[in-house]
Structures are given as C-alpha cells and as structure tokens.
C-alpha atoms as a PDB file:
ATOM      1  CA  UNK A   1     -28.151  -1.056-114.974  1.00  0.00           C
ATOM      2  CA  UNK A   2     -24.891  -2.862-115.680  1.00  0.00           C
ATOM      3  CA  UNK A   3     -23.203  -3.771-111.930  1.00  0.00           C
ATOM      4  CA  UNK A   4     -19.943  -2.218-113.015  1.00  0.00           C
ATOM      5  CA  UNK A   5     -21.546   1.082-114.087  1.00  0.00           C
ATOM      6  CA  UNK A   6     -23.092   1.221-110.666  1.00  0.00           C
ATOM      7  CA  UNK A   7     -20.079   1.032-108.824  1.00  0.00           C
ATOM      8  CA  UNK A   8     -18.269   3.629-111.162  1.00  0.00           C
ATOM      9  CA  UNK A   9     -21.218   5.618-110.253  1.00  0.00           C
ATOM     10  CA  UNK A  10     -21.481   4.849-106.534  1.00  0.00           C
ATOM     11  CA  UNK A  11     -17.331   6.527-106.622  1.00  0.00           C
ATOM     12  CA  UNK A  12     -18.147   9.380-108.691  1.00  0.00           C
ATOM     13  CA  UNK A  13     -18.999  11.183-105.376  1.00  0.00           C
ATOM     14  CA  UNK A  14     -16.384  12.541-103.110  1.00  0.00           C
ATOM     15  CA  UNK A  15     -17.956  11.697-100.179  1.00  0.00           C
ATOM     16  CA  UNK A  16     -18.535   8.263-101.412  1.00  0.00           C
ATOM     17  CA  UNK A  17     -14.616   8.239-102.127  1.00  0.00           C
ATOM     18  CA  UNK A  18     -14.009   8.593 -99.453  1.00  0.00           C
ATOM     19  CA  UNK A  19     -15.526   6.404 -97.297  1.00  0.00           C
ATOM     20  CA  UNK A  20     -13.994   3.877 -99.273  1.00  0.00           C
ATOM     21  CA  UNK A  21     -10.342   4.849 -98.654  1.00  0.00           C
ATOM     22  CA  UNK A  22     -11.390   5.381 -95.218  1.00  0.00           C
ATOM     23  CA  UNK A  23     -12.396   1.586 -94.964  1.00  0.00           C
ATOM     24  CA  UNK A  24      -9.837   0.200 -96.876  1.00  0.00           C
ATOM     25  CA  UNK A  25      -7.502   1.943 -94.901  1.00  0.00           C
ATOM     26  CA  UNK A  26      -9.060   1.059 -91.206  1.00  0.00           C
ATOM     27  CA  UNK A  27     -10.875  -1.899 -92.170  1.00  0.00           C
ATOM     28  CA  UNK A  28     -14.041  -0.815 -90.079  1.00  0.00           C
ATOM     29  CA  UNK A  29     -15.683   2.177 -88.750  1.00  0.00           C
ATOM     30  CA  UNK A  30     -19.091   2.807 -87.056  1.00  0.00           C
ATOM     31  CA  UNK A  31     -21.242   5.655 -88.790  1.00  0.00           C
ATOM     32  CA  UNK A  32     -20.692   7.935 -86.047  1.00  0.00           C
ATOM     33  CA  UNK A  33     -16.874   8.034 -87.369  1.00  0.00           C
ATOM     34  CA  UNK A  34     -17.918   7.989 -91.157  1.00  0.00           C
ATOM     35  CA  UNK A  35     -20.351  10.947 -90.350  1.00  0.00           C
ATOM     36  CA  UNK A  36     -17.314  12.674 -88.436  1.00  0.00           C
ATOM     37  CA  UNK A  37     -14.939  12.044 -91.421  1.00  0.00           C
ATOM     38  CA  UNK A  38     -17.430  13.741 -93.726  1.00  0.00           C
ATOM     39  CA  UNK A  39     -18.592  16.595 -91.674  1.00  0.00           C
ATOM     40  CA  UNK A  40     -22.257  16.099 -92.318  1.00  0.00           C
ATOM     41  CA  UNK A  41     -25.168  15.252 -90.924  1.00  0.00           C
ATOM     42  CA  UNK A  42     -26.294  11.401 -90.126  1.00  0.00           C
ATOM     43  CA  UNK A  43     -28.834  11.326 -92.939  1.00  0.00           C
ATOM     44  CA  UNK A  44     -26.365  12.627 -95.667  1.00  0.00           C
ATOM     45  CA  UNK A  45     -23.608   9.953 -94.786  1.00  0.00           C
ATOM     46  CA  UNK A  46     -26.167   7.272 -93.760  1.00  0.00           C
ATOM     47  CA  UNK A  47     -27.639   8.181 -97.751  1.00  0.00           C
ATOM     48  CA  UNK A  48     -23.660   7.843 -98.795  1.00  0.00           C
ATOM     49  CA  UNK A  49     -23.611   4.323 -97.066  1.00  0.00           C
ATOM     50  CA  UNK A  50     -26.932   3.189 -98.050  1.00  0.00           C
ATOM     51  CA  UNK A  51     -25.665   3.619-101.705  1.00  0.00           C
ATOM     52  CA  UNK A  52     -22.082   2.172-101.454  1.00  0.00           C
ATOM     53  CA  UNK A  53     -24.123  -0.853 -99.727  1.00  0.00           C
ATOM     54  CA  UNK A  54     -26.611  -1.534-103.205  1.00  0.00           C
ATOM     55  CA  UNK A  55     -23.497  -1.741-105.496  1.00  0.00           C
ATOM     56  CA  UNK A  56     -22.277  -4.115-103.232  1.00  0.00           C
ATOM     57  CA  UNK A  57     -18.847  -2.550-101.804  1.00  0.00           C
ATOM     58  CA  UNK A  58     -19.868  -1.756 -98.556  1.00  0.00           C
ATOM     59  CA  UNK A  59     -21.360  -4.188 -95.911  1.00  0.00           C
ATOM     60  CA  UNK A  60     -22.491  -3.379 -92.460  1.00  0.00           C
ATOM     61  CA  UNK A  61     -23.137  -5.260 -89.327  1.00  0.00           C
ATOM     62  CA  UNK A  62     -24.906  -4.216 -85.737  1.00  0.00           C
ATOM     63  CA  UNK A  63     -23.420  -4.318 -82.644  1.00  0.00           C
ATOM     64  CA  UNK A  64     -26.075  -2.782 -80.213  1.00  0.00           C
ATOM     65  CA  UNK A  65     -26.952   0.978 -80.913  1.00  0.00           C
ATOM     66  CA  UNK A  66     -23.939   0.835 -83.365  1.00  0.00           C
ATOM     67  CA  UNK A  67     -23.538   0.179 -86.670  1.00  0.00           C
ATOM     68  CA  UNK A  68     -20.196  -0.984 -87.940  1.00  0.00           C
ATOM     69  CA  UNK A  69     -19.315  -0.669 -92.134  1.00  0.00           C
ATOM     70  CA  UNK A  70     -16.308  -2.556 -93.804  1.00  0.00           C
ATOM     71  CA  UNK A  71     -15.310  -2.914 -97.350  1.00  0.00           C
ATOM     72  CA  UNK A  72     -17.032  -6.512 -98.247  1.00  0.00           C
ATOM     73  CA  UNK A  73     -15.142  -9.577 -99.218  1.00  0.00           C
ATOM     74  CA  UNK A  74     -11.818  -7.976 -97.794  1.00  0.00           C
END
C-alpha cells in the first residue's frame, strides 16, 4: 500500500491521534505515560505504537526497562 495512505490510516484512530499530538507536543514519552494518556491497557497502546512505528512517524529507543517514543525526524 501507498506510504501516504498508511499514514492517513495510521491517524484515522483517536488513540493513534493522539499519541501524536502528545509527542509533538512533549517531544518524548515512555509507554507507561502513553498508556496513562490513553487509559488502556499496555497491549492496546503498545498495538497503537507498534502501528504509528510501521508508517514511519513514530520511533522508539530503550533506556533500561523503559521504552521512550518520539515523533521521528523532529
């Protein structure tokens, strides 16, 4: 599928939405915030992430136990 038309996609979702502002606006948060921000469990936002991640707007590093996500190319 066309890159752009996965991203469009990848935004369609609230929760997706979201996350996005959320990094844009605090240019990194660990999934224990992102999960908070949602109010749902650590699979459903870790699935949110893992998506946002394969179109490519979302990148994620490890520090320890934690994992860190930021909008990529910022």
């Amino acid at each position: 599928m066309e890159p752009t038309l996965e991203i469009l996609k990848a935004l369609s979702d609230k929760n997706r939405m979201r996350v996005v502002a959320a990094l844009w606006r605090f240019d990194e948060l660990c999934a224990c915030q992102i999960t908070e921000l949602l109010n749902v469990s650590g699979a459903t936002a870790s699935r949110h992430l893992g998506i946002l991640q394969k179109t490519g707007l979302v990148e994620s590093r490890k520090e320890g136990r934690w994992v860190y996500y930021k909008i990529k190319n910022r």
